[in-house]
Structure formats: structure tokens, C-alpha cells
C-alpha atoms as a PDB file:
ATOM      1  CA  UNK A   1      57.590  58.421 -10.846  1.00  0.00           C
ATOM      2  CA  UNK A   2      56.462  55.161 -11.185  1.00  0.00           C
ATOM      3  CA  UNK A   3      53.307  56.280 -13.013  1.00  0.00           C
ATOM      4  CA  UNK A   4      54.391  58.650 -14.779  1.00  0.00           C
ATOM      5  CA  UNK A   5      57.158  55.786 -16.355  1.00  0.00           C
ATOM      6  CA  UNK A   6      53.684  54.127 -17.734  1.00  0.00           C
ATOM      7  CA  UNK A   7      52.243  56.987 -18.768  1.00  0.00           C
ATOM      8  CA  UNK A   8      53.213  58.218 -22.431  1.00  0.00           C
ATOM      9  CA  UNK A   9      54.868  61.365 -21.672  1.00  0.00           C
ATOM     10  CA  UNK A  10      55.624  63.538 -24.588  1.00  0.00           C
ATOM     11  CA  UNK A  11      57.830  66.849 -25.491  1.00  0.00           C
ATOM     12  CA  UNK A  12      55.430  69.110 -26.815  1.00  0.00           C
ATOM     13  CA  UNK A  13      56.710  70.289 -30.168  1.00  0.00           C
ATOM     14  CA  UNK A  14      59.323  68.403 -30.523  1.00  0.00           C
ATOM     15  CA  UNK A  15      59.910  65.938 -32.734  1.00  0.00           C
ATOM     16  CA  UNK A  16      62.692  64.049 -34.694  1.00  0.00           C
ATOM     17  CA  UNK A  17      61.895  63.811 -38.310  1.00  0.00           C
ATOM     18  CA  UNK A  18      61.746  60.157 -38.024  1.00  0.00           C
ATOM     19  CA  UNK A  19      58.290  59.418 -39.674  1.00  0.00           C
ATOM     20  CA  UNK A  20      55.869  56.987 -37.939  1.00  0.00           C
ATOM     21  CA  UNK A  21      53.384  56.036 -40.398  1.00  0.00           C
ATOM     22  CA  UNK A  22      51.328  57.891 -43.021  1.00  0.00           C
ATOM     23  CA  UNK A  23      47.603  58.892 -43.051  1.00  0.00           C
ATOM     24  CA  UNK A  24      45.238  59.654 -45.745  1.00  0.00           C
ATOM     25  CA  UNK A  25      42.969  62.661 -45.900  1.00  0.00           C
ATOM     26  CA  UNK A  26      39.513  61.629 -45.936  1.00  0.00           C
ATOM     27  CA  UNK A  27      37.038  65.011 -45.845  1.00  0.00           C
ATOM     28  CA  UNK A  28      38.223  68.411 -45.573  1.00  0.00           C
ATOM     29  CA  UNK A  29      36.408  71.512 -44.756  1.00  0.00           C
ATOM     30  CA  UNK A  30      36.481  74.952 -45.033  1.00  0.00           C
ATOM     31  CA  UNK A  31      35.789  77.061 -42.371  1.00  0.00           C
ATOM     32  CA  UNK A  32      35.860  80.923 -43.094  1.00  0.00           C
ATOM     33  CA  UNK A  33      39.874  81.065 -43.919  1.00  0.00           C
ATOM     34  CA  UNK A  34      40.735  77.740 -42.081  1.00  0.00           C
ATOM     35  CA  UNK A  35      40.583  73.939 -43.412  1.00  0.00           C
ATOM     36  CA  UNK A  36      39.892  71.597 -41.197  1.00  0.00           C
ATOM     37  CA  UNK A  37      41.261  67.766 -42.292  1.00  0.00           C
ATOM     38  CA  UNK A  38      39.739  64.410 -41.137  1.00  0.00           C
ATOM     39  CA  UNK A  39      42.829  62.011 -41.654  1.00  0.00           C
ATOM     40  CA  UNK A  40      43.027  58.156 -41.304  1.00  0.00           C
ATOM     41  CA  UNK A  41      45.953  56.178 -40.259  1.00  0.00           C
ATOM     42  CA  UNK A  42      47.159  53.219 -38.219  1.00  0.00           C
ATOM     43  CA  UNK A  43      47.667  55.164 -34.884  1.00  0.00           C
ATOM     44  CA  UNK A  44      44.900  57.487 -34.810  1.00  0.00           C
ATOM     45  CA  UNK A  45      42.856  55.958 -32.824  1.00  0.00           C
ATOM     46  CA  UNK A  46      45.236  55.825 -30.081  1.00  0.00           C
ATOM     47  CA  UNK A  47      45.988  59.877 -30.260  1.00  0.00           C
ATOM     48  CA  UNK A  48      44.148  62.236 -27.505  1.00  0.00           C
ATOM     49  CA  UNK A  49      42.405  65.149 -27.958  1.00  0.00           C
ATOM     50  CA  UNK A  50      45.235  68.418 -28.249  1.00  0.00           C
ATOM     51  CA  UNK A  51      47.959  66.394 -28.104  1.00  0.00           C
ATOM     52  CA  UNK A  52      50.302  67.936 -30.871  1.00  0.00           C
ATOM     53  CA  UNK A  53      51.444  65.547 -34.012  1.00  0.00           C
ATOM     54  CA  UNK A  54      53.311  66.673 -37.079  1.00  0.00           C
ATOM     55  CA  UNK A  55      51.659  66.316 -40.812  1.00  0.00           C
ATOM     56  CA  UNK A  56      54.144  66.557 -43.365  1.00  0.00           C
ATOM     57  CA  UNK A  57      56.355  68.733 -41.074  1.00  0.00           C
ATOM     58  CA  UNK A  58      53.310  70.912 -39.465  1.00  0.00           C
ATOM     59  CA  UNK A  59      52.595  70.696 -36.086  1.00  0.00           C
ATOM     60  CA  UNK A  60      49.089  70.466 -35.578  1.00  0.00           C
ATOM     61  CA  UNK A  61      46.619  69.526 -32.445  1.00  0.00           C
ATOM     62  CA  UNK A  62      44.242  66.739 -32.556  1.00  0.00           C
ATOM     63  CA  UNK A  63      40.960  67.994 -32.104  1.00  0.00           C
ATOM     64  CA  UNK A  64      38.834  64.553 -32.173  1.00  0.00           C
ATOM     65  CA  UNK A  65      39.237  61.323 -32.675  1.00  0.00           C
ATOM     66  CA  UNK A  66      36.397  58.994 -34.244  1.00  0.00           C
ATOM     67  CA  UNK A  67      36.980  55.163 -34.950  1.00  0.00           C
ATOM     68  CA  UNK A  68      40.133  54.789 -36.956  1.00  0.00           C
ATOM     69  CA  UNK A  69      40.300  58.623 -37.789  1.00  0.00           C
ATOM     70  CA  UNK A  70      41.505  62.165 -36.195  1.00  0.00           C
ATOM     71  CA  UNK A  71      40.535  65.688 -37.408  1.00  0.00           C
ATOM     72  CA  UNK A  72      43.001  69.022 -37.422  1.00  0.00           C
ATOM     73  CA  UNK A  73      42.612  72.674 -38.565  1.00  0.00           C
ATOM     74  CA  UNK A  74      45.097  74.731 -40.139  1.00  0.00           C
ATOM     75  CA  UNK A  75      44.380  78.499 -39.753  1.00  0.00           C
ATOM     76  CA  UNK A  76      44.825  80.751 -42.595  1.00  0.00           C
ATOM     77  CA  UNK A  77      48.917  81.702 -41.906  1.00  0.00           C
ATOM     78  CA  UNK A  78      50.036  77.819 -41.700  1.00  0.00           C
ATOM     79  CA  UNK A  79      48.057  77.074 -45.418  1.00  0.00           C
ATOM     80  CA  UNK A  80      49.580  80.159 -46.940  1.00  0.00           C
ATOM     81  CA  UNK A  81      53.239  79.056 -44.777  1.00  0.00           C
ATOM     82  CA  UNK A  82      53.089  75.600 -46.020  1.00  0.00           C
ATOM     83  CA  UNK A  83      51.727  73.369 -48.432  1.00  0.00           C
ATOM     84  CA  UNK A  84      48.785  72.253 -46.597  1.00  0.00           C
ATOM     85  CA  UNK A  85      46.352  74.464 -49.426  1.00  0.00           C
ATOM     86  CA  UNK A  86      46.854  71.608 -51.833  1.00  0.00           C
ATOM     87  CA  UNK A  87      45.248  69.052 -49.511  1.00  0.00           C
ATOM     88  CA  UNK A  88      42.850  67.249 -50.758  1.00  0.00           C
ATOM     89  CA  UNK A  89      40.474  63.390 -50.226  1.00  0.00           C
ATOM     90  CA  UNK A  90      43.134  60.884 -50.744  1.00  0.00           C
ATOM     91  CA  UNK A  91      46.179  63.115 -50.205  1.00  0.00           C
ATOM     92  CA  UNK A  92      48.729  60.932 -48.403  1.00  0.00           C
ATOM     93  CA  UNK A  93      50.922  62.731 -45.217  1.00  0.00           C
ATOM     94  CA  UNK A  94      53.538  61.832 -42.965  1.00  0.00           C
ATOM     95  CA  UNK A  95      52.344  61.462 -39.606  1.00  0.00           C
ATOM     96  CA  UNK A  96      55.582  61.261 -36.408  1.00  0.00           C
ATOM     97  CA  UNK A  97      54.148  62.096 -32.367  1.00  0.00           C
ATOM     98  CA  UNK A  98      55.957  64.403 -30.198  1.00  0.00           C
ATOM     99  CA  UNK A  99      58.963  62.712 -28.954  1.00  0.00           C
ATOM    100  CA  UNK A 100      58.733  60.894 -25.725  1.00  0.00           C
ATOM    101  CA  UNK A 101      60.908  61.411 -22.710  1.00  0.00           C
ATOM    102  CA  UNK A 102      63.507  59.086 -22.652  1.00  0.00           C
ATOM    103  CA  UNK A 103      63.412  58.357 -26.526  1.00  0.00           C
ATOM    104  CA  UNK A 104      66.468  58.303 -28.462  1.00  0.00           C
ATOM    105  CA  UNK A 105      67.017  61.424 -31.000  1.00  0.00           C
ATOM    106  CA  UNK A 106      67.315  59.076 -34.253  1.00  0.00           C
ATOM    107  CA  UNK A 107      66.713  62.112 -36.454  1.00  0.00           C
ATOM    108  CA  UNK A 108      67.755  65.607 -35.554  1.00  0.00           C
ATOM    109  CA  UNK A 109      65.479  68.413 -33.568  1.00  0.00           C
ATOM    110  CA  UNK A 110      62.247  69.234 -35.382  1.00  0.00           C
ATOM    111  CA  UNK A 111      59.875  72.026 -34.029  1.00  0.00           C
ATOM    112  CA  UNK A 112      57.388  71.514 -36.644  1.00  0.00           C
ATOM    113  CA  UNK A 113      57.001  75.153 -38.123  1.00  0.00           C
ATOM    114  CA  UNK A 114      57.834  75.393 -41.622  1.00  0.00           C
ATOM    115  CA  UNK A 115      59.682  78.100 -42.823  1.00  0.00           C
ATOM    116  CA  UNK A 116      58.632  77.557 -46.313  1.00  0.00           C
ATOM    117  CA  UNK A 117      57.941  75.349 -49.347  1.00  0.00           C
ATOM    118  CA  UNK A 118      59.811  73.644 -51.790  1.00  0.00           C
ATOM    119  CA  UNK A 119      59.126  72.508 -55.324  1.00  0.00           C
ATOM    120  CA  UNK A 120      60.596  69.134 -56.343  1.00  0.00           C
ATOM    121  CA  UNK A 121      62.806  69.678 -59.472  1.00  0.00           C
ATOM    122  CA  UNK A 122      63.758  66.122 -60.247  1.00  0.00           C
ATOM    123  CA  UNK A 123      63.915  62.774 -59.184  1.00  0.00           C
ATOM    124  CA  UNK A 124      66.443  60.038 -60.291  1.00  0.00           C
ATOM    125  CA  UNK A 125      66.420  56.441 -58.951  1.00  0.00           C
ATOM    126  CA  UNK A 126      70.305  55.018 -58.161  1.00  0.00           C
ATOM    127  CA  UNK A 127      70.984  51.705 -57.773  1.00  0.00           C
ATOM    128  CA  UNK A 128      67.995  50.627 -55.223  1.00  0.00           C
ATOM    129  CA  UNK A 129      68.063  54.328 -53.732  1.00  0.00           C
ATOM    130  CA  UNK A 130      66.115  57.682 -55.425  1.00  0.00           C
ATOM    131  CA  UNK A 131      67.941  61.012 -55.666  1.00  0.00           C
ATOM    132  CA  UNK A 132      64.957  64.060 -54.821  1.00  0.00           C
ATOM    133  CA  UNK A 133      66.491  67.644 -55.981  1.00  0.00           C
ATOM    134  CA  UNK A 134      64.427  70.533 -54.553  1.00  0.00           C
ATOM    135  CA  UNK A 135      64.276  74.269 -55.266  1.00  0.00           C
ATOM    136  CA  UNK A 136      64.133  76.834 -52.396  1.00  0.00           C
ATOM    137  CA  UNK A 137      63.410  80.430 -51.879  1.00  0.00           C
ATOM    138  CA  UNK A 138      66.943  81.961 -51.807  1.00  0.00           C
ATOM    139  CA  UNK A 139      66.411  83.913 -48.822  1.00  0.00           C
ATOM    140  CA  UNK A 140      67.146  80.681 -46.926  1.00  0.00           C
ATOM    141  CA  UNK A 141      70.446  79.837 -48.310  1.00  0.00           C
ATOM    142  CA  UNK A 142      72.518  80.762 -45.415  1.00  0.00           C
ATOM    143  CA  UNK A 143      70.554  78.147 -43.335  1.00  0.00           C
ATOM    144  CA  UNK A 144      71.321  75.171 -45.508  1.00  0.00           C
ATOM    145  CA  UNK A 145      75.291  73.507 -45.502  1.00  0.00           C
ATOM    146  CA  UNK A 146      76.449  70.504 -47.158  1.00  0.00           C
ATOM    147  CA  UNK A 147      75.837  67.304 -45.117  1.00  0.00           C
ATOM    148  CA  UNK A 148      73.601  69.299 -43.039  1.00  0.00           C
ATOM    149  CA  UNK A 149      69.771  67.955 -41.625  1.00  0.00           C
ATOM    150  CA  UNK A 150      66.860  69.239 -43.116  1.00  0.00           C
ATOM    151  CA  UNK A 151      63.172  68.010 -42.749  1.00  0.00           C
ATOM    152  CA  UNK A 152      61.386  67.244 -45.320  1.00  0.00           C
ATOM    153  CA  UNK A 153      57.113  67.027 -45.411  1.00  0.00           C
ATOM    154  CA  UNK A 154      58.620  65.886 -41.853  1.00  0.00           C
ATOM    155  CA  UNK A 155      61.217  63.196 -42.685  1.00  0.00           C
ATOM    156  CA  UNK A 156      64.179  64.353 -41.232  1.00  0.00           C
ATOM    157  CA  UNK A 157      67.250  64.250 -44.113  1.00  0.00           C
ATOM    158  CA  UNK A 158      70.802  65.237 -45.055  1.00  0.00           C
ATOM    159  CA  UNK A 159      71.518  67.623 -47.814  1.00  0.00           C
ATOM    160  CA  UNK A 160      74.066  67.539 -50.714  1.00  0.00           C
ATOM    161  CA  UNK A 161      74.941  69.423 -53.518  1.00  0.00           C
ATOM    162  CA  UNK A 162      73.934  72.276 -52.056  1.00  0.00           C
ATOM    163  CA  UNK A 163      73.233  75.443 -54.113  1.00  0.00           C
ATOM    164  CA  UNK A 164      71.605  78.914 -53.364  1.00  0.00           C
ATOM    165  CA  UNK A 165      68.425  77.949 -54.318  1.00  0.00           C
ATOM    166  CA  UNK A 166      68.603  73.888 -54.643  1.00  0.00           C
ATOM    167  CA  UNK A 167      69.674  71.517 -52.822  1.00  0.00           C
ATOM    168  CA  UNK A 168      69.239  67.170 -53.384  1.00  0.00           C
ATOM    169  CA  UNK A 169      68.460  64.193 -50.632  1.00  0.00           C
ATOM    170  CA  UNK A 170      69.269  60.760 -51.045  1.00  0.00           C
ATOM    171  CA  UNK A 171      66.210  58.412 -50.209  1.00  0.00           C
ATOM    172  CA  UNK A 172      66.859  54.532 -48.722  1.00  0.00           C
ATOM    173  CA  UNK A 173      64.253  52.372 -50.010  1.00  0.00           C
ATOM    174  CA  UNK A 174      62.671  52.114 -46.365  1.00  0.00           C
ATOM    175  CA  UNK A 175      62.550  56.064 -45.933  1.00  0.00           C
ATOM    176  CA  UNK A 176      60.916  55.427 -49.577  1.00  0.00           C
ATOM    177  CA  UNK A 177      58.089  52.991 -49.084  1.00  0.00           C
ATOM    178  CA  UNK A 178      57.028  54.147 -45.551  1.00  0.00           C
ATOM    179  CA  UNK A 179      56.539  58.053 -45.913  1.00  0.00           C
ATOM    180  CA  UNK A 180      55.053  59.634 -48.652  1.00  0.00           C
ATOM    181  CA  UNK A 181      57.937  60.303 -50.988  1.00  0.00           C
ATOM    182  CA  UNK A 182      56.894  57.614 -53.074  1.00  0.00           C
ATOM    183  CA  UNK A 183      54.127  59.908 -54.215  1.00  0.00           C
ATOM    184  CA  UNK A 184      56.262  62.831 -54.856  1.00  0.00           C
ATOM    185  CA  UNK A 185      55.998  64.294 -58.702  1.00  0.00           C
ATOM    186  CA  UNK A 186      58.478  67.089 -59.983  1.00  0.00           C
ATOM    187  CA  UNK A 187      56.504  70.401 -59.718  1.00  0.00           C
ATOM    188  CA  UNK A 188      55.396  68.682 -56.393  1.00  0.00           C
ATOM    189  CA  UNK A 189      55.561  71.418 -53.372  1.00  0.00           C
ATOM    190  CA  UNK A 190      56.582  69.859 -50.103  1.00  0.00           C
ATOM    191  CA  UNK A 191      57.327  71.777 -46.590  1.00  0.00           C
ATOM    192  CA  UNK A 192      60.839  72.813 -45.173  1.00  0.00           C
ATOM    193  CA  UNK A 193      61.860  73.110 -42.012  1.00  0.00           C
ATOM    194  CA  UNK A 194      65.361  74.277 -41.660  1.00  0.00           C
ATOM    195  CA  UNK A 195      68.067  73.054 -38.820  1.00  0.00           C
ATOM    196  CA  UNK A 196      67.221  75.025 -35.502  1.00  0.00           C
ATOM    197  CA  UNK A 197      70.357  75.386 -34.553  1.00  0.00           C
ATOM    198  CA  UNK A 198      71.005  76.960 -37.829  1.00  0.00           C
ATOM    199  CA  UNK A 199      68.803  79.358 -36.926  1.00  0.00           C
ATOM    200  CA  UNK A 200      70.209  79.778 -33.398  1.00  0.00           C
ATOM    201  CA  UNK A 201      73.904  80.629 -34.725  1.00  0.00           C
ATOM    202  CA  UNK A 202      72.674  82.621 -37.322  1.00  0.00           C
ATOM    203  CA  UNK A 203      70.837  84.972 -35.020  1.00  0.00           C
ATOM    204  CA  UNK A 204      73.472  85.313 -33.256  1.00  0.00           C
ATOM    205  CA  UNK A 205      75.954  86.448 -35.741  1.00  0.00           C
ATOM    206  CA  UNK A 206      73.022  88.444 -36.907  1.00  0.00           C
ATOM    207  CA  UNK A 207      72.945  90.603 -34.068  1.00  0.00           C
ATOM    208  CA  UNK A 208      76.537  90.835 -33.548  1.00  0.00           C
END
């Protein structure tokens, strides 16, 4: 056990919303209906080949690594899914590893598998903090409550003012300057990931 202490042992897909730095897209390239991104950041360089890391909410798997830079591919269903189509050179993304075993659940439970996109409707800054109102396919209403988690191009948040097909976010000035929120436009589209154990009761009821 000893060894496997010093080893970096990670849950794969599963992550916590809690973002660990952000990359920047450097090349992409289309292949047939895929895109394949080469992104730079801080910790790329220490990432291994198919070990699975979140991009603004998606799960994807390293494929290589080169100096300080990693490349993934999206197949066709995660760029129609999400909001990965609008990549392009000099796009900024959240970047958060797999949680480790061990590690404290700071955020709440991320899979990584967006359930759909949102389109920011306004932004208002509030006394040091920034207020982010999205809209959202109706369709996922029941999964959304007041106070509840949702995550964010990855960033694991609570909700308030919750509406059938909008919803707002409150964003500290350190969730601000470290993720890529800062870049967020209204009209922006960002990825959603909705509560799993929203989805888990819901089921349920569902087949009741």
C-alpha cells in the first residue's frame, strides 16, 4: 500500500467542479467529424497519456503530451452535446484532474458529461462579486432547485433564482480570476452538467 500511497491514484470520471487551472487552445484539427485540440497549460506536462481530465466540464483523455502542451479529440456527439464546436486558437478552458483517492470533495460530484448548453443572458458585477444569469433548455427544469450545485464549463456552483428556463450564479472574485468566467460575454454558450443525484431521484420517481 505503501506504493500505491506515492503513486497519484485517481477516480476515473470523477471529478469535483473545483477548477485547477486553465489552458489555452493552441491548434485544432479536424478529422472527418472529430476535432482534435492541442491545449497549453501549467500542468500539462505532468498529465499521462489516457488519463481522463475535464475541459470546461467534458471529460476527455489525453492522448499526448509534448513540452508544455497535451492534445484531445472530441468525436462528433460530444461537439454537437456541448460547446466544444466553438473552439478555437486562443480559446481559454477550465482544466480540473480526476479526483484523487483520499481527496476531500470541496465541490460536489461531477461525471463530466454534459447534458447540454447554456447561453449567458447577463452579467452584473456586485460589490467585488459578478452575478452570471444563464438560459437553459426547459426540458431540464426538473433537475435544477434553488440552492442546488450545478457545474458550470466545469466550475462546480450553486444556483438561485431559479426559473424554468434560467437560472443565475454568484461568482467570488477567486472563482473569477482563476477559471475562465472572466472571459464570458452574454450570448456566450457554456456547458451544463446537472446534479447526479438529481438525476438519480428523478429516475426513480420516473419509473415509479
Amino acid at each position: 500500500m505503501e506504493k500505491r500511497e506515492k503513486e497519484m491514484i485517481y477516480f476515473a470520471n470523477m471529478f469535483t467542479g473545483i477548477i485547477e487551472t486553465t489552458g489555452t487552445i493552441k491548434k485544432v484539427i479536424k478529422n472527418g467529424s472529430n476535432k482534435t485540440f492541442w491545449i497549453e497549460s501549467e500542468v500539462s506536462s505532468a498529465f499521462k497519456i489516457d488519463q481522463s481530465v475535464t475541459h470546461n466540464g467534458v471529460c476527455l483523455t489525453i492522448e499526448s503530451i509534448k513540452d508544455n502542451m497535451h492534445q484531445v479529440t472530441a468525436i462528433d456527439e460530444t461537439l454537437q452535446k456541448s460547446g466544444l464546436n466553438t473552439w478555437v486558437e486562443g480559446t481559454v478552458v477550465n482544466i480540473e484532474r480526476s479526483l484523487k483517492m483520499g481527496d476531500r470533495l470541496d465541490g460536489h460530484i461531477v461525471q463530466g458529461h454534459v447534458d447540454c448548453t447554456g447561453t449567458c443572458k447577463k452579467i452584473k458585477e456586485k460589490d467585488g462579486s459578478w452575478i452570471f444569469t444563464f438560459d437553459f433548455p426547459e426540458k431540464f427544469a426538473k433537475l435544477i432547485i434553488e440552492k442546488g450545485s450545478i457545474c458550470i464549463n466545469g466550475i462546480s456552483l450553486t444556483l438561485f433564482n431559479v426559473k424554468k428556463k434560467s437560472f443565475s450564479v454568484s461568482i467570488i472574485p477567486y472563482t473569477y480570476l482563476h477559471t475562465n468566467m472572466r472571459f464570458l460575454k452574454p450570448r456566450d454558450i457554456v456547458n451544463l452538467e446537472f446534479d447526479i443525484l438529481g438525476k438519480y431521484l428523478l429516475r426513480q420517481i420516473e419509473l415509479k
